[in-house]
Protein backbone atom coordinates (compact mmCIF):
# COMPACT_ATOMS: atom_id res chain seq x y z
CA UNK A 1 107.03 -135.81 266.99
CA UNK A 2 107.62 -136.01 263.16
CA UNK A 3 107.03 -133.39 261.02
CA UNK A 4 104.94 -133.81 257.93
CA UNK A 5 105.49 -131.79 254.71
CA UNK A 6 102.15 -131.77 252.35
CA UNK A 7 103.20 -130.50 248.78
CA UNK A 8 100.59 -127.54 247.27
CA UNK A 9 98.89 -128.57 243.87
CA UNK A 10 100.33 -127.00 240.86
CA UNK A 11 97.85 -124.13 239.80
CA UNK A 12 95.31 -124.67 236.80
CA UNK A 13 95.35 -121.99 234.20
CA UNK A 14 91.98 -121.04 233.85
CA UNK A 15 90.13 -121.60 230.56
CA UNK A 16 92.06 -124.52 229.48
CA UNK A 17 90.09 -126.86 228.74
CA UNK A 18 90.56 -130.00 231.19
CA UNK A 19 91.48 -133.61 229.71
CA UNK A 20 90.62 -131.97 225.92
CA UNK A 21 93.81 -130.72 225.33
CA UNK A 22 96.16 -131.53 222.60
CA UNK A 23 98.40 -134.26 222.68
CA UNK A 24 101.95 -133.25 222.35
CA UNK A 25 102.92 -134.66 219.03
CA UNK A 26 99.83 -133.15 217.15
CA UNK A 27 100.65 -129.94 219.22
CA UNK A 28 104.07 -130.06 217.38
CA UNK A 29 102.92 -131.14 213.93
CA UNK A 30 100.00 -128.16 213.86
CA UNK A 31 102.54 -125.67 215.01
CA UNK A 32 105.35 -127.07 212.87
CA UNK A 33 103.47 -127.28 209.52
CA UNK A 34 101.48 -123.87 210.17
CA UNK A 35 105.23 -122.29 210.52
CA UNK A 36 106.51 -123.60 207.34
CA UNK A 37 103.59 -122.57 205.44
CA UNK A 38 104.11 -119.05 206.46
CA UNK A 39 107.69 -119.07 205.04
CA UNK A 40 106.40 -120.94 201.48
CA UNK A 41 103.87 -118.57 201.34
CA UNK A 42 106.44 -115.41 201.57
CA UNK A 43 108.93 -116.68 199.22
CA UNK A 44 106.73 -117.83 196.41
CA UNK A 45 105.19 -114.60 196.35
CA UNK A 46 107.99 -113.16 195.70
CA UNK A 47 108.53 -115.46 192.41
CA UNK A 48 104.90 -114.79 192.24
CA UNK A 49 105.37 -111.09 192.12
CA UNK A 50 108.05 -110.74 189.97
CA UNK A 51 106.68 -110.57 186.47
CA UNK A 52 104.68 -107.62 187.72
CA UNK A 53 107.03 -105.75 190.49
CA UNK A 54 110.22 -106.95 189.24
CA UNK A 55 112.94 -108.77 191.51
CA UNK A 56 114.29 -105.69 193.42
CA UNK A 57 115.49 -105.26 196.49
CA UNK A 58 112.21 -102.90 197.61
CA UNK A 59 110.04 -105.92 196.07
CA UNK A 60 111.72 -108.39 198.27
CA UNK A 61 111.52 -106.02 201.55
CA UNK A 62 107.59 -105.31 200.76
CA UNK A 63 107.01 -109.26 201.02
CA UNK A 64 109.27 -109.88 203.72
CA UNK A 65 107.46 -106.52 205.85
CA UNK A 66 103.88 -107.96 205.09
CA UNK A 67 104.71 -111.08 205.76
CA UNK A 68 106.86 -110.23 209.49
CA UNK A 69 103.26 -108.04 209.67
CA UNK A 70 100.86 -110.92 209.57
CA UNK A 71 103.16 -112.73 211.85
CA UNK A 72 102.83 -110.57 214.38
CA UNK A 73 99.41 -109.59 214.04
CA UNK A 74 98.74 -113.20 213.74
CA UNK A 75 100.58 -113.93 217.03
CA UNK A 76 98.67 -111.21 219.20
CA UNK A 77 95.24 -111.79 217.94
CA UNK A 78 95.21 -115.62 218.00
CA UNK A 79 96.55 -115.54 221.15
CA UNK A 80 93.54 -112.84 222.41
CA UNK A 81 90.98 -115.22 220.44
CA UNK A 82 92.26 -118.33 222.41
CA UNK A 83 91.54 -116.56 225.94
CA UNK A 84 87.71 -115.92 224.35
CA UNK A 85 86.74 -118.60 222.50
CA UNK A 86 87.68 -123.03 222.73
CA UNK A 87 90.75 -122.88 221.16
CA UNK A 88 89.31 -126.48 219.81
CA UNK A 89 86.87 -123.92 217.57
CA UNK A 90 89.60 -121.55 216.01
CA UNK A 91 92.00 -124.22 214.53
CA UNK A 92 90.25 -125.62 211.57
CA UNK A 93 88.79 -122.28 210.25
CA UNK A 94 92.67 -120.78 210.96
CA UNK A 95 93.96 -123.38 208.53
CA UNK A 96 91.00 -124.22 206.09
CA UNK A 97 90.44 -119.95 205.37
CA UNK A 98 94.32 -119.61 204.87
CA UNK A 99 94.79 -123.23 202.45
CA UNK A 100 91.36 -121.55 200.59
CA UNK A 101 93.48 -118.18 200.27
CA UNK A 102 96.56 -120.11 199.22
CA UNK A 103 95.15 -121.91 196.79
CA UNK A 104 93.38 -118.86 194.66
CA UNK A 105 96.22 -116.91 195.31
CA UNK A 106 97.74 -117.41 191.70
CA UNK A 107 94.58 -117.14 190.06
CA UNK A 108 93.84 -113.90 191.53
CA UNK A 109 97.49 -112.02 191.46
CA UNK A 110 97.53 -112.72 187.87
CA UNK A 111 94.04 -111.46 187.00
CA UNK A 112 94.49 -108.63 188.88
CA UNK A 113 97.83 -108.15 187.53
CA UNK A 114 96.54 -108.09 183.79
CA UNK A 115 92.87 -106.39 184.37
CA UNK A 116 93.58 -104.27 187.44
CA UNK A 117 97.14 -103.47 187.53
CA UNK A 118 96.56 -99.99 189.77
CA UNK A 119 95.19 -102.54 192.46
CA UNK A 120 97.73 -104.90 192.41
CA UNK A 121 99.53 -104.27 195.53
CA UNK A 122 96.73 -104.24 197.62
CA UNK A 123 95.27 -107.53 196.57
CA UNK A 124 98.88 -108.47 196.66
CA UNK A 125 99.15 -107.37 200.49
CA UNK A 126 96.37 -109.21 201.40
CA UNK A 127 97.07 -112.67 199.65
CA UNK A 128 100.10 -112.40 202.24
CA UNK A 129 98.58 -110.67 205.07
CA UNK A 130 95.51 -113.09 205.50
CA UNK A 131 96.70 -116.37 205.19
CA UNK A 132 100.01 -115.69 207.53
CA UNK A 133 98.06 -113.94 210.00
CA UNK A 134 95.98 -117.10 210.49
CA UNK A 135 98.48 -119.70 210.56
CA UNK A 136 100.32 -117.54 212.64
CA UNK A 137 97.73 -117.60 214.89
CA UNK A 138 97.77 -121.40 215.45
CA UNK A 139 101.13 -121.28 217.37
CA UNK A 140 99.21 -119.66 220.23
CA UNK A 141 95.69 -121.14 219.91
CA UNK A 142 97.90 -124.76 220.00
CA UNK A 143 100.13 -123.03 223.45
CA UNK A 144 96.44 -122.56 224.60
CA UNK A 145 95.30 -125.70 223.99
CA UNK A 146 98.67 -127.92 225.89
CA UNK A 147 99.09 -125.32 228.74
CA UNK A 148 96.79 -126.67 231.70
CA UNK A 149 99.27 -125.88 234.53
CA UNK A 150 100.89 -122.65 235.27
CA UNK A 151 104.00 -125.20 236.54
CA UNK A 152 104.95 -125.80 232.66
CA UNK A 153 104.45 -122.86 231.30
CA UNK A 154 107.76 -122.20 230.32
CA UNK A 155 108.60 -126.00 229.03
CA UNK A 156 105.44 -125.72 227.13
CA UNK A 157 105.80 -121.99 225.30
CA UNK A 158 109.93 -122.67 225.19
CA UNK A 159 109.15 -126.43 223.15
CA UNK A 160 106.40 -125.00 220.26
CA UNK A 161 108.69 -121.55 220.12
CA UNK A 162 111.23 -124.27 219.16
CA UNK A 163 109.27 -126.14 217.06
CA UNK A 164 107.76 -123.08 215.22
CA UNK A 165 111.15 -122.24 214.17
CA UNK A 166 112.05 -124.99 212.90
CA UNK A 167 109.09 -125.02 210.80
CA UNK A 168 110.01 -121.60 209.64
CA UNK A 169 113.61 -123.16 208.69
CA UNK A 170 112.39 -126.23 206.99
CA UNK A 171 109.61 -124.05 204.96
CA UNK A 172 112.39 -121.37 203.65
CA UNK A 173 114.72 -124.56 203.13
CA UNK A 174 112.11 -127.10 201.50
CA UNK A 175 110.66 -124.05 199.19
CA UNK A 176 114.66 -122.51 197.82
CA UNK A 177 115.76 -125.67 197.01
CA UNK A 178 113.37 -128.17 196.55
CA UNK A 179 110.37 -126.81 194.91
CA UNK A 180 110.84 -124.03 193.13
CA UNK A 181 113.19 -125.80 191.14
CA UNK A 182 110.61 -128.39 190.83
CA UNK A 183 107.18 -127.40 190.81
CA UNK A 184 105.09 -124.13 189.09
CA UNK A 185 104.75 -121.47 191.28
CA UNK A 186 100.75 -122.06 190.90
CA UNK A 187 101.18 -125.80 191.75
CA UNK A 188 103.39 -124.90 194.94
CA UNK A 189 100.73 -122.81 196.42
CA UNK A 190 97.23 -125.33 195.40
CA UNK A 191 98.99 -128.19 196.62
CA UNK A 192 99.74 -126.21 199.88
CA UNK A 193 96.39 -125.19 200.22
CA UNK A 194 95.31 -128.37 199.65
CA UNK A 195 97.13 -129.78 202.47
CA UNK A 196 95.85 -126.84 204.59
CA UNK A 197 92.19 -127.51 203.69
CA UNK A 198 92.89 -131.08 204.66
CA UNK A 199 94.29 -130.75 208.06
CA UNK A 200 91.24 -128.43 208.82
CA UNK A 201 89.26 -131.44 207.97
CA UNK A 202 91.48 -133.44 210.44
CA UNK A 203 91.21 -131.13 213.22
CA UNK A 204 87.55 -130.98 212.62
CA UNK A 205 86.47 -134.34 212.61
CA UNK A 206 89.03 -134.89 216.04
CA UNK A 207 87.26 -132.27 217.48
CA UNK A 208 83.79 -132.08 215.90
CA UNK A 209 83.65 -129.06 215.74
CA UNK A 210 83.80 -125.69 212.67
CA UNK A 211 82.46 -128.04 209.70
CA UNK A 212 82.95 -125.53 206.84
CA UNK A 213 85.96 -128.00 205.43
CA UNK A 214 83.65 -129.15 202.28
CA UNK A 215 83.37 -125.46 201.45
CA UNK A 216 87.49 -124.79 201.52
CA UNK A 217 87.92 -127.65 199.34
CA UNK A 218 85.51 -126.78 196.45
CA UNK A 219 87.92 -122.97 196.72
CA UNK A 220 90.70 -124.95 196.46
CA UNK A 221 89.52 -126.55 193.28
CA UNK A 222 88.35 -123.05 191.44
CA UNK A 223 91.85 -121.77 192.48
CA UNK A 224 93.10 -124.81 190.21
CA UNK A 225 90.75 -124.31 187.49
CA UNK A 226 91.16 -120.61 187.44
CA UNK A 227 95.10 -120.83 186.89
CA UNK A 228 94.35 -122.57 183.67
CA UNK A 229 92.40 -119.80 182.47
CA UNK A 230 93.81 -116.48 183.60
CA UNK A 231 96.48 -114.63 181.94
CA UNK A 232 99.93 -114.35 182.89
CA UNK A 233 101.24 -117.77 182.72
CA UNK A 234 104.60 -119.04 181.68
CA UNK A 235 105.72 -121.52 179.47
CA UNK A 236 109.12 -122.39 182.00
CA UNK A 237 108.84 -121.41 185.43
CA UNK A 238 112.49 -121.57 186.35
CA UNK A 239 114.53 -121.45 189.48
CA UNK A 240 114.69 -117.45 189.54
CA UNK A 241 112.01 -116.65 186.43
CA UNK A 242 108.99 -116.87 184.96
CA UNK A 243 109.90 -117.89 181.21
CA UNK A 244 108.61 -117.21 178.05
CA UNK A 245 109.69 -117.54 174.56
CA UNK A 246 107.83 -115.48 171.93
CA UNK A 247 108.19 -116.58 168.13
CA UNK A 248 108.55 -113.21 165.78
CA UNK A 249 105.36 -113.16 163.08
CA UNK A 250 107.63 -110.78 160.81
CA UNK A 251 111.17 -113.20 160.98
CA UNK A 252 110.94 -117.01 160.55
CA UNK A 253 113.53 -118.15 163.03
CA UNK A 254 113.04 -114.97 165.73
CA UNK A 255 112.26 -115.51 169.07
CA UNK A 256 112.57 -113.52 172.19
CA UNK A 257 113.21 -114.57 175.50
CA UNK A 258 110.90 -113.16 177.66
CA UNK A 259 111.89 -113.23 181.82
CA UNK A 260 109.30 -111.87 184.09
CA UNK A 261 107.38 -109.77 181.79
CA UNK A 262 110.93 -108.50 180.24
CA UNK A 263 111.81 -108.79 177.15
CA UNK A 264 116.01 -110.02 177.51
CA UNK A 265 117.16 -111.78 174.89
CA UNK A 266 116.12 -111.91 170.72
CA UNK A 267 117.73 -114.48 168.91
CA UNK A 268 117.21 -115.79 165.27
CA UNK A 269 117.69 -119.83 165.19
CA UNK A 270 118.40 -119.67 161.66
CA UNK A 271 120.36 -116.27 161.38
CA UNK A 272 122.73 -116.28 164.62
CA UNK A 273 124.38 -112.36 162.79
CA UNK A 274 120.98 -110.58 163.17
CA UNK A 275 120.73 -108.69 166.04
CA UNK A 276 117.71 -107.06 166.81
CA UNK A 277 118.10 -105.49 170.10
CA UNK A 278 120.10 -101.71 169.44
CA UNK A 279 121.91 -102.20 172.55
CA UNK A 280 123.19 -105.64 171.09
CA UNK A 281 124.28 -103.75 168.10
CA UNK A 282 126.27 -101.71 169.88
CA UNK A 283 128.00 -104.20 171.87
CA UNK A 284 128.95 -105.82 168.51
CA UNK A 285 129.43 -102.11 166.81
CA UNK A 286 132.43 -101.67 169.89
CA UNK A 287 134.20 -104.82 169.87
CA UNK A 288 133.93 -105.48 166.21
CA UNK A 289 135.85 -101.77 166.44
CA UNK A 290 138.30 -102.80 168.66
CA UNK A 291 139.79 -106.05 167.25
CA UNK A 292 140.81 -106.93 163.71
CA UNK A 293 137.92 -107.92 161.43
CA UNK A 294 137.02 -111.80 161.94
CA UNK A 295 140.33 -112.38 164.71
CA UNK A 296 139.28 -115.37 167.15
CA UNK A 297 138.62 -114.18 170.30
CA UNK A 298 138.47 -115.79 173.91
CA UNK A 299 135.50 -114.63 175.77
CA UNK A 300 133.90 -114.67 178.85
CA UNK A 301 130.15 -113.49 178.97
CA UNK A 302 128.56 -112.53 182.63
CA UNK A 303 125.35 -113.85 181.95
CA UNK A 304 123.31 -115.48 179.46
CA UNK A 305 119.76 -115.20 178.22
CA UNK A 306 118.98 -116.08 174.82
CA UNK A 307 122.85 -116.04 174.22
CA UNK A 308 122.49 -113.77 171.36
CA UNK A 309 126.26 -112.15 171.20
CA UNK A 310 127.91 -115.53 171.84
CA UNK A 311 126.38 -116.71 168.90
CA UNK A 312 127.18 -113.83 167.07
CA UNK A 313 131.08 -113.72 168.01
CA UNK A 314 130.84 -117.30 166.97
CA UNK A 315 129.25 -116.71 163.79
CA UNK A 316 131.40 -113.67 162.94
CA UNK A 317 134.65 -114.99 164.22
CA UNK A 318 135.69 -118.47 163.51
CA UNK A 319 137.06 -119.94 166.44
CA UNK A 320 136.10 -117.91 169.24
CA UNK A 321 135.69 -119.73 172.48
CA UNK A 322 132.97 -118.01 174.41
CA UNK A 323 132.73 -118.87 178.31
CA UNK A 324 129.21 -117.96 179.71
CA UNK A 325 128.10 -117.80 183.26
CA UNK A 326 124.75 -118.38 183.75
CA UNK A 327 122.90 -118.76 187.10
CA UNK A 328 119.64 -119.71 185.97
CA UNK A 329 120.07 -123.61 185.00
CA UNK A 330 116.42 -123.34 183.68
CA UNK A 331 117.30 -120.11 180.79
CA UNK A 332 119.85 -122.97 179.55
CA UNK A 333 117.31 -125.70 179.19
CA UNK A 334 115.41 -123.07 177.25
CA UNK A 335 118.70 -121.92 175.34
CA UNK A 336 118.72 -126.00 174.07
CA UNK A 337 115.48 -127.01 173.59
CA UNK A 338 114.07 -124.02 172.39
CA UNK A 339 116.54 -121.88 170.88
CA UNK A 340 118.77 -124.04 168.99
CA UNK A 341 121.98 -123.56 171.53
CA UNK A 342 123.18 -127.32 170.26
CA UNK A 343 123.89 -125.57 167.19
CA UNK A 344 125.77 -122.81 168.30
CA UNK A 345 129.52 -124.05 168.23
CA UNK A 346 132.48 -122.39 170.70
CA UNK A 347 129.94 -121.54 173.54
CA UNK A 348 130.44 -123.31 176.75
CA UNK A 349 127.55 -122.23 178.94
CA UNK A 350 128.26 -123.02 182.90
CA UNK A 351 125.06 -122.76 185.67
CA UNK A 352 127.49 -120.44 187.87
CA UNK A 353 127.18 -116.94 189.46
CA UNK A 354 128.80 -114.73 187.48
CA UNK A 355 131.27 -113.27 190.29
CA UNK A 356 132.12 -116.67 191.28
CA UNK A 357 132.76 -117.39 187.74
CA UNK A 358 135.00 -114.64 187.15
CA UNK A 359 137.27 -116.06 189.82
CA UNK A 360 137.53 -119.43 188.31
CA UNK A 361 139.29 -117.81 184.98
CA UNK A 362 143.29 -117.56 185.08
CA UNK A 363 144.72 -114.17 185.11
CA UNK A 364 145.03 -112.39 181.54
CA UNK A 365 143.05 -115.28 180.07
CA UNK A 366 140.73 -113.03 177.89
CA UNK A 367 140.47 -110.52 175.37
CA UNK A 368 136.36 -109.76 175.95
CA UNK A 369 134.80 -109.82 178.93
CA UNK A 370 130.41 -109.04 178.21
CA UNK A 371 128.57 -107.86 181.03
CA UNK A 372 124.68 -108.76 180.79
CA UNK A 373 123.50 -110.01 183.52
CA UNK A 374 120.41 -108.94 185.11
CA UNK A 375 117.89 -109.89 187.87
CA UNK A 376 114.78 -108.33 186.07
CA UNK A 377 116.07 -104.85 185.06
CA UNK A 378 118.84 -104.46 187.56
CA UNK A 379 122.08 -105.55 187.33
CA UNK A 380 123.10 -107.72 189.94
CA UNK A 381 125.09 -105.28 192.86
CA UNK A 382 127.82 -107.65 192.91
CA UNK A 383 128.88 -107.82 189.50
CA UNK A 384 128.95 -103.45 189.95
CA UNK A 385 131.34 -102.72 192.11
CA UNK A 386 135.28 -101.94 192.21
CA UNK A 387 135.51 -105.25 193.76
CA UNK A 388 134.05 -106.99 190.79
CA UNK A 389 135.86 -104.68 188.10
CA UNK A 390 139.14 -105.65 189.72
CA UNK A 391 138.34 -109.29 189.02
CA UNK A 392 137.64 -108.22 185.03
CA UNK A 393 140.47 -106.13 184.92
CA UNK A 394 142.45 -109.55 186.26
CA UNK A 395 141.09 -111.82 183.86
CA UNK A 396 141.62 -109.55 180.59
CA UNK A 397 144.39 -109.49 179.26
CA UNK A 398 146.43 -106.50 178.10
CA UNK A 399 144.62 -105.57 175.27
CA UNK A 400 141.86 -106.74 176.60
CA UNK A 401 138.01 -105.27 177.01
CA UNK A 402 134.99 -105.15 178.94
CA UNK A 403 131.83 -104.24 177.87
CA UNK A 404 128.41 -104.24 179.55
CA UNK A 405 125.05 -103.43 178.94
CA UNK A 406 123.16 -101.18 181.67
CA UNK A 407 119.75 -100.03 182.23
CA UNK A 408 118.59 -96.49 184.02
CA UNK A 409 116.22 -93.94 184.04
CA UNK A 410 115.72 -90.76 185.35
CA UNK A 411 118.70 -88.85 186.34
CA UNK A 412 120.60 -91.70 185.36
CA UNK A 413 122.28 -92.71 188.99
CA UNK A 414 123.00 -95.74 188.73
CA UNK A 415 124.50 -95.41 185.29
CA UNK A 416 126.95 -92.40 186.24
CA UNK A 417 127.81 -94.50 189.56
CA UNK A 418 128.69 -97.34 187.31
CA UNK A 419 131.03 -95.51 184.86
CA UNK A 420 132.87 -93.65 188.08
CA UNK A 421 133.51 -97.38 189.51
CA UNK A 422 134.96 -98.72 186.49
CA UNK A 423 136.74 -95.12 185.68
CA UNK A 424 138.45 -96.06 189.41
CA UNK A 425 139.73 -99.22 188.21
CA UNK A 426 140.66 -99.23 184.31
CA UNK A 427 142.98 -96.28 182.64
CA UNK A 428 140.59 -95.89 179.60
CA UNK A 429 136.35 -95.90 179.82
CA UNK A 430 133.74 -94.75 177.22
CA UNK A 431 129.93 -94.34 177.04
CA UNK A 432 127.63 -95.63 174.38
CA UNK A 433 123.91 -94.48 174.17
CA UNK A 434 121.63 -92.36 172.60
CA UNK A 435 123.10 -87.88 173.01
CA UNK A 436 120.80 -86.55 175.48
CA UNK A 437 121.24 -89.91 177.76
CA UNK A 438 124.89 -89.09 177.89
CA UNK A 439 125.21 -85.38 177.88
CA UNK A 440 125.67 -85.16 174.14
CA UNK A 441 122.63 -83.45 173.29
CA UNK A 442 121.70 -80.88 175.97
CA UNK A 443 118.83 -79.46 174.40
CA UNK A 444 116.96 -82.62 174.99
CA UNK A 445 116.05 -84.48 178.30
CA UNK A 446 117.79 -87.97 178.55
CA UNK A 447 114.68 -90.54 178.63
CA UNK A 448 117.19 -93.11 179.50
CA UNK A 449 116.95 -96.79 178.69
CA UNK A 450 119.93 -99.19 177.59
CA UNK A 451 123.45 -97.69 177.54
CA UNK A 452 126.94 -99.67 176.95
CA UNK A 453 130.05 -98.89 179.05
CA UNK A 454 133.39 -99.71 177.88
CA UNK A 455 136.48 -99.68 179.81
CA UNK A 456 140.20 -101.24 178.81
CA UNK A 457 143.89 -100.72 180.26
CA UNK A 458 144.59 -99.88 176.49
CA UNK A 459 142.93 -96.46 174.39
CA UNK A 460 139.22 -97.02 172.94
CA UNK A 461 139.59 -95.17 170.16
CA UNK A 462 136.31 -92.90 169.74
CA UNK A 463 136.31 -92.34 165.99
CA UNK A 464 136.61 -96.17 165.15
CA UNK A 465 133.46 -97.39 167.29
CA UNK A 466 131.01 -94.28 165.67
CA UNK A 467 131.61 -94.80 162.85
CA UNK A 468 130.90 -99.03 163.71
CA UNK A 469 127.49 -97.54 165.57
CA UNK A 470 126.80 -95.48 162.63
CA UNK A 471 126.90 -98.10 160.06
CA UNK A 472 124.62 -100.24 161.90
CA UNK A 473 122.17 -97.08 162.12
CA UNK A 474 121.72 -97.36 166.06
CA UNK A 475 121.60 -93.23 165.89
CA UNK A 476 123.87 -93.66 169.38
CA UNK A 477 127.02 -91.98 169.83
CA UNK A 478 130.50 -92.68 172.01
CA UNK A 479 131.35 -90.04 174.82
CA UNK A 480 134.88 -90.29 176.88
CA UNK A 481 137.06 -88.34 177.88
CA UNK A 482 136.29 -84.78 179.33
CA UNK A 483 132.94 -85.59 178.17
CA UNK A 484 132.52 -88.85 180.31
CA UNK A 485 133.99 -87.40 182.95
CA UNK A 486 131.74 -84.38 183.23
CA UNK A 487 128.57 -86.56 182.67
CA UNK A 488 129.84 -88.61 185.49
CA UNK A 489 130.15 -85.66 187.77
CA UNK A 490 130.56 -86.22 191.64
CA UNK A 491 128.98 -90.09 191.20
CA UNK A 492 130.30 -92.49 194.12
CA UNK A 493 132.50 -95.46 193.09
CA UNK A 494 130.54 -98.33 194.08
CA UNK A 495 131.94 -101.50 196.47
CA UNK A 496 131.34 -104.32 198.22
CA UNK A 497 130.88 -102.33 201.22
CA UNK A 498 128.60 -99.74 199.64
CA UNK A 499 126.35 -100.87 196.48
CA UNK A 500 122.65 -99.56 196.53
CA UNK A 501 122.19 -100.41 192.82
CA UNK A 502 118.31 -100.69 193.89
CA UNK A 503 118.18 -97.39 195.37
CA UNK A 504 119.92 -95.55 192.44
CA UNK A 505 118.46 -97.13 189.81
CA UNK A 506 115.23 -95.87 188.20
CA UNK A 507 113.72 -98.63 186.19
CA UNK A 508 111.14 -97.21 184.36
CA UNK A 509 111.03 -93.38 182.56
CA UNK A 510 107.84 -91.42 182.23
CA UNK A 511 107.88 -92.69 178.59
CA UNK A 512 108.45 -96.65 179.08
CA UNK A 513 112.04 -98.40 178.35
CA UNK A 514 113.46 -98.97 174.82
């Protein structure tokens, strides 16, 4: 007699609810596009932010910690609400609440930013927190929705796990390369919460279900309206700043640059030999010291602003050919439309990193190398270390010398750390900046601010650049030698392997920067 074998039914995972499900491709496309709105959200509020917190490393890690936060609280309580309530119910408010949130998002940083500044990180925490909690949540309502048999369980979390990630990826991707160069940071996060609001209304007339979609769209549209009326805005959004240029009531052709609330660059259109800025003056007080009045000079300048020393060298010295490494391609646009660059002959400006630049230059190829380069009021690590100061020190040539302006507060970390570095690399380094910041004054408390470092592989010769800084009346003085090297104290020389220019560095005194 045969033997018969009967197969036993694949268990039904209880709660699911039967032949409502989702079909696989919208499955994909809710958890796909929720995924990549988390990641646009994170990163623009970071360009968002920056005007206010400044670009810092502890800026960046704040976003990236409440945003990992809302993921995971996102994750566990849509996942709890999906064993509770129809999953069918929770996807159009989790997507038309977060596009509404989106979408005044600008509007609201901004206001609070201006009107409410000891708020601002709150509000700021929650603009992240809310809308990537519940879009995070819509990877495990949608897992709720396609899992009716315990058989696929695996197929069916493995696949949207998958496809959540590659949301993530195509969000960070899509956002760094494609639309912030593009679009204002405002526009970027309306039209995303447009597009949220409107696959709410999707999901709820496929499901007939939450029908507060009307509601989210009219929030969408004050976010819009409100971004044209708040404070805060920009005239140039560019790839890595929010850009303003500010004309000068008192001086016909001044204007200053303005990136993310700081004031980097002032440059006169008509009058490229004023310098307003006292650290500027000193940077042309030292080199105007150190080579022969009106002698040509080949230069390389580690970024660019408002370009106000190129200018100058090409103003003052007839013939100079100034190199300039700028990363921001949107600070040159500004540079030529709005600050007469097209004028300014002998300055080649190239959209570069300025480390990466530096390698590109020929060995002893030029007598000034001009550090002033800064990601809001921090010098970029990479252009700090031994590693970096190696590559000047290559490119100079023996008479050659760098110069760079630095900010710090405080007890002046960063600064000191900075000096010991290029003290480790170049036979001969001074300090520029007002006496108590550099130990010349001990009766007084350094306030900190701008200082200029100086460092060559021939002697700076001390007497020649006060008396330059006294005859442009920037009241700063020159320490070196034992001087230098006791302000420096026990600093650590900073490389590639160890640079925490963030951590050091104290960007703001008690008493505001100069």
């Amino acid at each position: 007699m045969g033997c018969v074998t009967e197969s036993s039914p694949s268990p039904v995972v209880q709660g699911a609810p039967p032949g409502r499900g989702l079909g696989p491709r919208a499955a994909a496309v809710l958890v796909f596009g929720s995924s990549a709105a988390v990641l646009v959200v994170e990163i623009v509020a970071l360009r968002l932010l920056a005007p206010y917190l400044g670009l810092t490393l502890e800026t960046s890690t704040m976003v990236i910690g409440i945003a990992l936060t809302a993921i995971a609280l996102g994750s566990w309580l849509g996942g709890r609400m999906a064993d509770r309530i129809d999953p069918r119910r929770l996807l159009g408010p989790s997507l038309g609440v977060s596009g509404a949130v989106v979408a005044l998002t600008p509007a609201v940083l901004r206001a609070t930013a201006e009107w409410a500044p000891a708020v601002l990180l709150s509000i700021a925490s929650l603009t992240i927190l809310v809308p990537g909690a519940l879009l995070s949540a819509v990877t495990p309502i949608v897992t709720k929705l396609r899992l009716t048999s315990l058989a696929e369980t695996g197929t069916v979390v493995g696949r949207l796990s998958g496809v959540g990630t590659a949301g993530a990826i195509a969000g960070t991707v899509l956002t760094g390369f494609v639309l912030v160069s593009r679009l204002p940071v405002s526009g970027i996060l309306i039209g995303l919460g447009t597009l949220l609001v409107a696959g709410s209304a999707l999901v709820e007339w496929r499901t007939r279900g939450w029908s507060g979609a009307p509601a989210l769209a009219l929030a969408v549209v004050a976010g819009g309206l409100a971004t044209t009326v708040v404070p805060g805005g920009c005239d140039a959004e560019t790839r890595y700043h929010c850009a303003r240029v500010v004309a000068d009531p008192d001086r016909d052709g001044g204007r200053t640059l303005v990136l993310d609330g700081v004031r980097h660059s002032y440059v006169d259109v008509e009058d490229p030999t004023f310098l307003e800025f006292t650290y500027v003056r000193a940077i042309a007080s030292v080199v105007d010291a150190a080579f022969p009045e009106g002698e040509p000079l080949t230069a390389h300048h580690l970024g660019g602003g408002g370009l106000t020393f190129p200018r100058y060298l090409a103003a003052t010295r007839p013939g100079t050919h100034s190199v300039v490494s700028e990363i921001d391609s949107g600070v040159v646009r500004i540079d030529r439309d709005r600050l007469g660059l097209g004028s300014a002959a002998g300055v080649d400006v190239r959209v570069e990193d300025g480390r990466l630049g530096l390698r590109r230059l020929e060995t002893g190829s030029r007598d000034l190398v001009v550090g002033d380069a800064f990601g809001g009021v921090s010098v970029p690590w990479h252009l700090t270390t031994a590693e970096a100061m190696t590559e000047v020190r290559r490119v100079l040539d023996e008479d050659g010398l760098y110069v760079a302006n630095l900010i710090d507060h405080g007890d002046l970390a960063f600064a000191r750390a900075e000096a010991a570095t290029l003290a480790e690399v170049f036979e001969h380094v001074a300090l520029v900046g007002e006496p108590a910041d550099i130990g010349l004054d001990p009766a007084a408390a350094p306030e900190g601010g701008n200082l200029v470092v100086l460092a060559s592989g021939r002697p700076v010769d001390p007497s020649e650049a006060q008396e330059a800084l006294d005859a442009r009346q920037t009241g700063w003085k020159i320490a070196a030698g034992d001087d230098l090297a006791s302000w420096i104290g026990d600093a650590r020389v900073l490389t590639d392997d160890y640079a925490p220019v963030d951590q050091l560095l104290q960007p703001y005194g008690s008493r505001g920067g100069r």
